[in-house]
C-alpha atoms as a PDB file:
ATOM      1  CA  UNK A   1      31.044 -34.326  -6.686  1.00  0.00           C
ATOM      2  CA  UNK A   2      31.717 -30.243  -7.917  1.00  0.00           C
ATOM      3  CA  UNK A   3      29.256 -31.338 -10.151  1.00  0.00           C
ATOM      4  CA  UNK A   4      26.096 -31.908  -7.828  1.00  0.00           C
ATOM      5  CA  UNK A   5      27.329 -29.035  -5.469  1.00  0.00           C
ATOM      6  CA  UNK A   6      27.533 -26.344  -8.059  1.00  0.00           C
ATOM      7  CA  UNK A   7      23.906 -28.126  -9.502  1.00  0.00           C
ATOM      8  CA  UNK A   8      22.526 -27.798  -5.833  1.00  0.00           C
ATOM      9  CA  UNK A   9      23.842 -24.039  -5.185  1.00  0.00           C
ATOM     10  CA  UNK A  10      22.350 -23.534  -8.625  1.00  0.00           C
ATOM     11  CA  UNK A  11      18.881 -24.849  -7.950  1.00  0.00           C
ATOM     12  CA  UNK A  12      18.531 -22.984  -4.550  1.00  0.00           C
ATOM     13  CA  UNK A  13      19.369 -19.696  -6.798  1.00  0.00           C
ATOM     14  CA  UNK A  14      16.733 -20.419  -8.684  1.00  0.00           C
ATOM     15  CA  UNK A  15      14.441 -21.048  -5.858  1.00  0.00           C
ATOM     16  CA  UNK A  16      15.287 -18.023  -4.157  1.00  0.00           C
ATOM     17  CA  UNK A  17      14.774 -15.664  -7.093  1.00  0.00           C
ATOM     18  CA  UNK A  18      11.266 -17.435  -7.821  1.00  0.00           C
ATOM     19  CA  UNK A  19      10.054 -16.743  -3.924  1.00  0.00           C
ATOM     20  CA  UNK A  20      11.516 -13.135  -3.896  1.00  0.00           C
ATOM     21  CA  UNK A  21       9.412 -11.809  -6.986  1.00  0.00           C
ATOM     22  CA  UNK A  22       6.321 -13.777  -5.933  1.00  0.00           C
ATOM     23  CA  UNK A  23       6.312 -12.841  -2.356  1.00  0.00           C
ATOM     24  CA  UNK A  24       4.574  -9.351  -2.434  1.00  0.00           C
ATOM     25  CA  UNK A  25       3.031  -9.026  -5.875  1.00  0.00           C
ATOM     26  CA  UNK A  26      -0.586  -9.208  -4.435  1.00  0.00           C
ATOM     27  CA  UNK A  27      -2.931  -7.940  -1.686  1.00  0.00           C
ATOM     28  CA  UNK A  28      -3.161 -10.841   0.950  1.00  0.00           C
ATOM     29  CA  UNK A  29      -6.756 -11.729   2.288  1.00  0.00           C
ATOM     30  CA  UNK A  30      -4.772 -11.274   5.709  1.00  0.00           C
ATOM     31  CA  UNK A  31      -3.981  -7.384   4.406  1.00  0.00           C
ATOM     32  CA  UNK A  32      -8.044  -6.779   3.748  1.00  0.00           C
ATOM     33  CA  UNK A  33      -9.221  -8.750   6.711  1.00  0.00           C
ATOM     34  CA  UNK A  34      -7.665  -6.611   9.207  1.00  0.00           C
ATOM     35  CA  UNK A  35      -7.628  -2.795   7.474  1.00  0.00           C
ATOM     36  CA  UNK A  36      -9.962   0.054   7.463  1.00  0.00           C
ATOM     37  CA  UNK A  37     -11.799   1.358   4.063  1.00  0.00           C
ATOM     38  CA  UNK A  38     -13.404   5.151   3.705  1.00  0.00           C
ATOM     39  CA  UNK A  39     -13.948   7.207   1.536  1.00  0.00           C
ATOM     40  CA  UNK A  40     -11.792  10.840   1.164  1.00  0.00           C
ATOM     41  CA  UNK A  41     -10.675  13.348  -0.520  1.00  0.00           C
ATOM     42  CA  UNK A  42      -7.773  14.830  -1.524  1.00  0.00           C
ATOM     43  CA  UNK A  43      -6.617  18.444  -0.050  1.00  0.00           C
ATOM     44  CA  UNK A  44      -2.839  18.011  -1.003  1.00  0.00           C
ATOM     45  CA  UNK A  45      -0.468  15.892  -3.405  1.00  0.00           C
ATOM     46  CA  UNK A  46       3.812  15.209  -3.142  1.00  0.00           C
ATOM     47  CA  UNK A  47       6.055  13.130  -4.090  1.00  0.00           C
ATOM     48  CA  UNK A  48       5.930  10.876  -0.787  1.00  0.00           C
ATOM     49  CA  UNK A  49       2.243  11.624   0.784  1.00  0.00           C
ATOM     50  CA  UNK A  50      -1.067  12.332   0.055  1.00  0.00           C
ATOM     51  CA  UNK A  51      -3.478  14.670   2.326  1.00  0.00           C
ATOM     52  CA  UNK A  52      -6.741  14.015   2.464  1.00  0.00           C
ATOM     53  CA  UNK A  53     -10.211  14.645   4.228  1.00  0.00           C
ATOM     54  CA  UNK A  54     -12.021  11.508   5.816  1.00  0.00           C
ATOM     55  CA  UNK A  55     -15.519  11.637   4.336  1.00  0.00           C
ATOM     56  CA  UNK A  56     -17.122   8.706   6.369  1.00  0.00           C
ATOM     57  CA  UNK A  57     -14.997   7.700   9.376  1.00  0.00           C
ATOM     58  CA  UNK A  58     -16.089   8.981  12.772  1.00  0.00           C
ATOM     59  CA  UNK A  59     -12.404   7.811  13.885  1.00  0.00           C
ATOM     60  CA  UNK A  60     -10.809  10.543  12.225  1.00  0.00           C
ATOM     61  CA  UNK A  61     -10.959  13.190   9.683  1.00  0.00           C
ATOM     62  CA  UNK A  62      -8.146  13.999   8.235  1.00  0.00           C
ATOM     63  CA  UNK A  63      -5.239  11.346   7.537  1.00  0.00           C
ATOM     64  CA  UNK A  64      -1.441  11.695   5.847  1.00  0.00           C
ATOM     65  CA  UNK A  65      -1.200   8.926   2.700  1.00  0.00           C
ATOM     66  CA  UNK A  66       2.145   7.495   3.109  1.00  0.00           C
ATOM     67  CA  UNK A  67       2.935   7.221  -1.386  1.00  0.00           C
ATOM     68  CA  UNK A  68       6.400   5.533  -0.609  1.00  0.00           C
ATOM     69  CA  UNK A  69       6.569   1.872  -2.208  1.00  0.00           C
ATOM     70  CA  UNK A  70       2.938   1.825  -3.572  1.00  0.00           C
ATOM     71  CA  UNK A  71       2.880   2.067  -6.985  1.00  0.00           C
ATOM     72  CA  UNK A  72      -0.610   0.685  -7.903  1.00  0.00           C
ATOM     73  CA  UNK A  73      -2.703   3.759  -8.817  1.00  0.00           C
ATOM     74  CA  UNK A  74      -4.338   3.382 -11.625  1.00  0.00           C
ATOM     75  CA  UNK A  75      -4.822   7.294 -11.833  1.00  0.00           C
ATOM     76  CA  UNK A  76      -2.836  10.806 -11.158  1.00  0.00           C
ATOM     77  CA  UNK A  77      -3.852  12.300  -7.620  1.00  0.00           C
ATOM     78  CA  UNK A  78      -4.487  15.568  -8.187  1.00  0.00           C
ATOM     79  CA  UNK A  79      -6.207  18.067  -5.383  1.00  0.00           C
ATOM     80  CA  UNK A  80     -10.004  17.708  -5.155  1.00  0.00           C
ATOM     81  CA  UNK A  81     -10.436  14.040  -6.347  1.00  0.00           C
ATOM     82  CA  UNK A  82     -12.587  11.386  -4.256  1.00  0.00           C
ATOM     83  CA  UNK A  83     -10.863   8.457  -3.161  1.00  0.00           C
ATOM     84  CA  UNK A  84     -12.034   5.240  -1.896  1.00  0.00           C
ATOM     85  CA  UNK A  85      -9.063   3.623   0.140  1.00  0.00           C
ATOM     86  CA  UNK A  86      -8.235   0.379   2.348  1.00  0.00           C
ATOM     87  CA  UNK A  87      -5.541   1.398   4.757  1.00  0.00           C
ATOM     88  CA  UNK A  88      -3.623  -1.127   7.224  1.00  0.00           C
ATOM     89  CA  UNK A  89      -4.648  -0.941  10.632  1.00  0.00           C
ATOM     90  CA  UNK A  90      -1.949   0.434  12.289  1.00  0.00           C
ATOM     91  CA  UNK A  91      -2.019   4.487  11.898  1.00  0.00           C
ATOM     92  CA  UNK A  92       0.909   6.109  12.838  1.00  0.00           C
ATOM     93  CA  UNK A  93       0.400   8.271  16.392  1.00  0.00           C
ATOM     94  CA  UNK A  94       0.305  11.966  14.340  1.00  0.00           C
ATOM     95  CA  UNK A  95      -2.118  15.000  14.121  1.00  0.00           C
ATOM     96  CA  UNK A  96      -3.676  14.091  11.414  1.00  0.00           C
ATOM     97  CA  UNK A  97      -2.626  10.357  11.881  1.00  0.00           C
ATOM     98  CA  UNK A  98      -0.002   8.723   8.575  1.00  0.00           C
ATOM     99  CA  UNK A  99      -1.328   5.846   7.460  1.00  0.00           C
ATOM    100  CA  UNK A 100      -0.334   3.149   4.822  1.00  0.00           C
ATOM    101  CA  UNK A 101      -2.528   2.279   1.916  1.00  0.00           C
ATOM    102  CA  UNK A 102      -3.460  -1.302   0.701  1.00  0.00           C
ATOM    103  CA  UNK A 103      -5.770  -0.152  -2.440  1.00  0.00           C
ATOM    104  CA  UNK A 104      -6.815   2.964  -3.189  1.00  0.00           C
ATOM    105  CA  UNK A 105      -9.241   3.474  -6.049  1.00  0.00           C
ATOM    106  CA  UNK A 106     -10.266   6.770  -7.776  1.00  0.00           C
ATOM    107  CA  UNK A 107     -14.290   7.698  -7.218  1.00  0.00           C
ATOM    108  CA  UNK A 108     -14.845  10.924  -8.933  1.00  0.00           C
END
């Protein structure tokens, strides 16, 4: 009977760590269906945020980059670079508005 228990507590372990590293290792189709894509580029660089200039969005024209927990760059920001991103759709109610990336890509 200890036997099965500590085999069942065992197996749900396993289950749980499986789920937990698989759970946000991609972009969901959910994520691109409802976000916002432009093109920008980039006026200042730290640590936790990016600043950059809206090139073609009539919504807004400048927009803070919130860098906390994305670590899929490809590239170093550096001031002046073009950027193509895809942002989630909720912006954050700021002058200029903070806004969370889903994939940002380096132009030129």
């Amino acid at each position: 009977m200890k036997k099965r228990i500590g085999l069942a507590v065992a197996a749900i372990l396993v289950m749980g760590v499986v789920v937990g590293c698989n759970s946000n290792a991609t972009t969901t189709s959910d994520e691109m269906a409802d976000s916002v894509s432009f093109t920008a580029t980039i006026d200042e660089v730290s640590d936790t945020e990016l600043l950059v200039t809206v090139l073609d969005d009539e919504n807004f024209n400048q927009a803070r980059v919130n860098m906390q927990g994305f670590d899929s760059l490809d590239f170093v920001p550096e001031k002046g670079q073009t950027i193509k991103m895809s942002i989630k759709n909720q912006v954050g109610m700021s002058e200029p508005p903070f806004v969370n990336p889903i994939t940002i890509e380096l132009v030129k």
